[in-house]
C-alpha atoms as a PDB file:
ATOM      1  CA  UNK A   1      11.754 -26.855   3.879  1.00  0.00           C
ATOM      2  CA  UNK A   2      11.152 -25.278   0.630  1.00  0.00           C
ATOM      3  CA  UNK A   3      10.888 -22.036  -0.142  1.00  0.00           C
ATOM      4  CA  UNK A   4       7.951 -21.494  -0.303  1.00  0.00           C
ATOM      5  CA  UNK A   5       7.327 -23.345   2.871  1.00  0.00           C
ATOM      6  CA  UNK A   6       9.443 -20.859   4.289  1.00  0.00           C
ATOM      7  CA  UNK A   7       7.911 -17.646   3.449  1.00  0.00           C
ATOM      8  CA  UNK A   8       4.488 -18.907   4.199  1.00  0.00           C
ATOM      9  CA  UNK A   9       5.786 -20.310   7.632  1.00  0.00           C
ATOM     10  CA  UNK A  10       7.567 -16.593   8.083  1.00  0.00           C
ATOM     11  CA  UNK A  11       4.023 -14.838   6.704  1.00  0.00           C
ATOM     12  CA  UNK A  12       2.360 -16.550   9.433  1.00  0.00           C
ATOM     13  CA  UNK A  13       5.004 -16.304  12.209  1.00  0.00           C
ATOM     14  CA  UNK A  14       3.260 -15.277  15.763  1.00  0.00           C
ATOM     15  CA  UNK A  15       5.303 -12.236  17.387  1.00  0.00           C
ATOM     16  CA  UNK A  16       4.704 -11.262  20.930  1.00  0.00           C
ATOM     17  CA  UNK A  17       4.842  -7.915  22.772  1.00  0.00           C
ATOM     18  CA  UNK A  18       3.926  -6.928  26.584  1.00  0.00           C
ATOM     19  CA  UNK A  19       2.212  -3.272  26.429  1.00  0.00           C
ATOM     20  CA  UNK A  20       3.343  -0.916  29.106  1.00  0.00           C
ATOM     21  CA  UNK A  21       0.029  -1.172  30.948  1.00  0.00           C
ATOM     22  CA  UNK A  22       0.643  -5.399  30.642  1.00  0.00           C
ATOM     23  CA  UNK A  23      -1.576  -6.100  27.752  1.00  0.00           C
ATOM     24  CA  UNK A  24      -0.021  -8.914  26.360  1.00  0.00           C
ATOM     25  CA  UNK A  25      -0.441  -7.898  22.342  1.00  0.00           C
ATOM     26  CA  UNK A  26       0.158 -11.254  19.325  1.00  0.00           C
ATOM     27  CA  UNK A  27       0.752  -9.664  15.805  1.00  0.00           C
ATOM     28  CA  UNK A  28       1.888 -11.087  12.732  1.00  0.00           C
ATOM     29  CA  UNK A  29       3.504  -9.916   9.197  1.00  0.00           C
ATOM     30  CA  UNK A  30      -0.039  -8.547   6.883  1.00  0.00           C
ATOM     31  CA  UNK A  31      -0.036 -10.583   3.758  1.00  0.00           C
ATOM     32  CA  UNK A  32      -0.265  -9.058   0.387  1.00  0.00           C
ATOM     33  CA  UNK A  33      -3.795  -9.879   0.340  1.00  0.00           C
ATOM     34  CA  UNK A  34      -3.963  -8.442   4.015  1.00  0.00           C
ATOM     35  CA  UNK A  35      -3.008  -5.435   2.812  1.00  0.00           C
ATOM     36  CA  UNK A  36      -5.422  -5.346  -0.190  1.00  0.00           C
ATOM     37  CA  UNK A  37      -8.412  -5.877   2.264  1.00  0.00           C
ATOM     38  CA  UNK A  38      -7.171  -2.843   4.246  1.00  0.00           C
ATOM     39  CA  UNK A  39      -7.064  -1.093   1.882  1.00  0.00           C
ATOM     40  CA  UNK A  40     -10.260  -1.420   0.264  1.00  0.00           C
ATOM     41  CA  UNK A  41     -11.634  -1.267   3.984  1.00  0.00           C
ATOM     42  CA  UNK A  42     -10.303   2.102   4.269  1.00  0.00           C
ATOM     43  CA  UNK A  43     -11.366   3.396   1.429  1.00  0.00           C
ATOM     44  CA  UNK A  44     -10.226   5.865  -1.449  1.00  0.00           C
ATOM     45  CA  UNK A  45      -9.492   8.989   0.325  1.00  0.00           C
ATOM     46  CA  UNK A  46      -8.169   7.181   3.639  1.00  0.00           C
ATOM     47  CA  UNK A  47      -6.056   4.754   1.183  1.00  0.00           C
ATOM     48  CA  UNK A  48      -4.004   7.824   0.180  1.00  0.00           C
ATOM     49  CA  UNK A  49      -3.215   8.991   3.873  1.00  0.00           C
ATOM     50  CA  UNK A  50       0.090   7.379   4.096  1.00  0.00           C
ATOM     51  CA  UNK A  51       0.195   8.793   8.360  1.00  0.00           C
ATOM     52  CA  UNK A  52      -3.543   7.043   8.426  1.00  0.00           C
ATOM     53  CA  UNK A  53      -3.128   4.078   6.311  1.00  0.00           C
ATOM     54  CA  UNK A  54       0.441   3.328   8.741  1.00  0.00           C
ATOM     55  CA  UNK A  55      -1.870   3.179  12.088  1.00  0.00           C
ATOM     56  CA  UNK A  56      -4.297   1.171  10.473  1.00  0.00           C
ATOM     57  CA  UNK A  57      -1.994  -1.347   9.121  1.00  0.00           C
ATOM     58  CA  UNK A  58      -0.033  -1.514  13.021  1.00  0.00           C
ATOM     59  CA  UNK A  59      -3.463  -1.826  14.300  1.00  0.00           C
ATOM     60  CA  UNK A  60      -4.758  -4.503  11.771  1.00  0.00           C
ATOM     61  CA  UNK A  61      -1.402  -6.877  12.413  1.00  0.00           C
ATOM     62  CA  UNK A  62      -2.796  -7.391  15.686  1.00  0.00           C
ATOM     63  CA  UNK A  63      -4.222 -11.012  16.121  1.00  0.00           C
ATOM     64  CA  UNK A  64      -4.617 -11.472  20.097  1.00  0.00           C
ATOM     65  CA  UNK A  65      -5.402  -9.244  22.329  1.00  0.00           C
ATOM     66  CA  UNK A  66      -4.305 -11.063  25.996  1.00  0.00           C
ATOM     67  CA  UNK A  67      -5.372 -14.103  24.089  1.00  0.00           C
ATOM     68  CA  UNK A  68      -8.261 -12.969  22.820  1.00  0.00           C
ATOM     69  CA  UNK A  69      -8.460 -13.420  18.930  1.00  0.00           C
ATOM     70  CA  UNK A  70      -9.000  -9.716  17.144  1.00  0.00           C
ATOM     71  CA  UNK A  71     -10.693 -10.457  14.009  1.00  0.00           C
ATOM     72  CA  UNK A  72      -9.180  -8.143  10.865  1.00  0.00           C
ATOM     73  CA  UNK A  73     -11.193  -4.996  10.733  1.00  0.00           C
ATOM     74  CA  UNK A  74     -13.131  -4.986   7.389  1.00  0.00           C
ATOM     75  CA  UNK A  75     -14.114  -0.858   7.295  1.00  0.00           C
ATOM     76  CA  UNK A  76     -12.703   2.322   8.051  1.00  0.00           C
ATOM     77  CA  UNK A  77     -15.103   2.071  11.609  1.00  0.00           C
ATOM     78  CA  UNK A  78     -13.917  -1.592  12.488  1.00  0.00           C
ATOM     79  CA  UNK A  79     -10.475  -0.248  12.104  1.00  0.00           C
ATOM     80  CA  UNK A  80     -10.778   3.198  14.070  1.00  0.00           C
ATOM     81  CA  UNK A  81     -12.300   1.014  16.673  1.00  0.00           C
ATOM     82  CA  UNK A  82      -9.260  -1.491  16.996  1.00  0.00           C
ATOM     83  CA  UNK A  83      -6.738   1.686  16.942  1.00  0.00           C
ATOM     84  CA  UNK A  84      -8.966   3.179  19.760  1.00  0.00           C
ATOM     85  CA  UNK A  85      -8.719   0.020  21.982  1.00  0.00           C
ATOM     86  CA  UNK A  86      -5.257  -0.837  21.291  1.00  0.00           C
ATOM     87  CA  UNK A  87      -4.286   3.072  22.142  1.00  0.00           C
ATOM     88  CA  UNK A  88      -0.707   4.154  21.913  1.00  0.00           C
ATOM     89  CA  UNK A  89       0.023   1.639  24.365  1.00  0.00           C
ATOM     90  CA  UNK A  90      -0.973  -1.052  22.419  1.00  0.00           C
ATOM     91  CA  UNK A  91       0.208   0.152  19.115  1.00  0.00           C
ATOM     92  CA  UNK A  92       3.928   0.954  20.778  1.00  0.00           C
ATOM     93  CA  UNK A  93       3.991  -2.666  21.685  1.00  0.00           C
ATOM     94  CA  UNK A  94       2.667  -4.282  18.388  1.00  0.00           C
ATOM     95  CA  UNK A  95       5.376  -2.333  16.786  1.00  0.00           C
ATOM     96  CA  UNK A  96       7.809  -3.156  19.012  1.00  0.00           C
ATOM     97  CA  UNK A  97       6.996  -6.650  17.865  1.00  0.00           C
ATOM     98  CA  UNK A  98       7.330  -6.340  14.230  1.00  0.00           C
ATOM     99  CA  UNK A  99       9.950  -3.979  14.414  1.00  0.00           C
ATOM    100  CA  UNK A 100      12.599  -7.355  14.869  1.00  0.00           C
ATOM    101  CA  UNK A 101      10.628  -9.217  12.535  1.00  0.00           C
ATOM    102  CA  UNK A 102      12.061 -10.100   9.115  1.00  0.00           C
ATOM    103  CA  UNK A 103       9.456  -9.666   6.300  1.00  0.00           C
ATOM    104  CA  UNK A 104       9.090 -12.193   3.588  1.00  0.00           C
ATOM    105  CA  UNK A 105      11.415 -11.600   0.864  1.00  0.00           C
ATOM    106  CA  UNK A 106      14.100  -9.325   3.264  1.00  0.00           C
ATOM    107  CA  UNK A 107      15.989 -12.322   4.174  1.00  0.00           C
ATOM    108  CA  UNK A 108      19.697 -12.794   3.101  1.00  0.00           C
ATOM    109  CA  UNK A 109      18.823 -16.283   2.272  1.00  0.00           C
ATOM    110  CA  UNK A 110      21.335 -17.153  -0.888  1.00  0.00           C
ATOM    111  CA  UNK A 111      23.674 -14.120  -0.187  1.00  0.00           C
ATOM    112  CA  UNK A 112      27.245 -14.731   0.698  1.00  0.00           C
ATOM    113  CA  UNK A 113      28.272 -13.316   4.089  1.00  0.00           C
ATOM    114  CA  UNK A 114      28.618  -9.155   3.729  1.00  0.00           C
ATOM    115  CA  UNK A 115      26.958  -8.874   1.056  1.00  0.00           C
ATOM    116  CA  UNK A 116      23.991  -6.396   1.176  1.00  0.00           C
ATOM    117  CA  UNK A 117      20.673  -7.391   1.394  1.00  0.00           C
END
């Protein structure tokens, strides 16, 4: 695999998470232009909330909801919508799920054993 086979294949890696109240919540690593699109759905003001913009980009990693496909919000209401039906519930467990997930470009790929990453 090259590498850039392998950070598309990690950008697009499915992680799964079982909610406390058994939602069964699919998320995946945003992409840079993911995050671009998030930000312009949020807006100016919003874009500078760091605690907002954090929620919102939980909430917008979300692609299945107990296998139904959420499509990325595309506005500030689209995304307060998806925070309000994933709830803390939902938004413990999609970070649960990225929370063991290795981002693109963290991997120790090429780095000797103990070295820092």
């Amino acid at each position: 695999m090259t590498p850039t086979e392998s950070v598309l294949a990690a950008a697009n890696e499915r992680l799964t998470a079982i909610a406390s109240d058994g939602r069964v919540v699919v998320v995946r690593q945003l992409t840079a232009l993911d995050k671009l699109r998030l930000l312009k759905a949020a807006g100016p003001a919003l874009a500078e909330n760091q605690a907002w913009l954090g929620v919102a980009m939980l909430a917008a990693s979300v692609a299945e909801i107990d296998g139904v496909p959420v499509p990325r919000p595309a506005s500030e209401q689209q995304i307060e919508a998806l925070v309000g039906r994933l709830g803390d519930v939902g938004l413990d467990a999609a970070a649960s799920a990225l929370s063991g997930a290795e981002t693109p470009g963290e991997s120790a790929a090429g780095n000797s054993l103990g070295t820092p990453t």
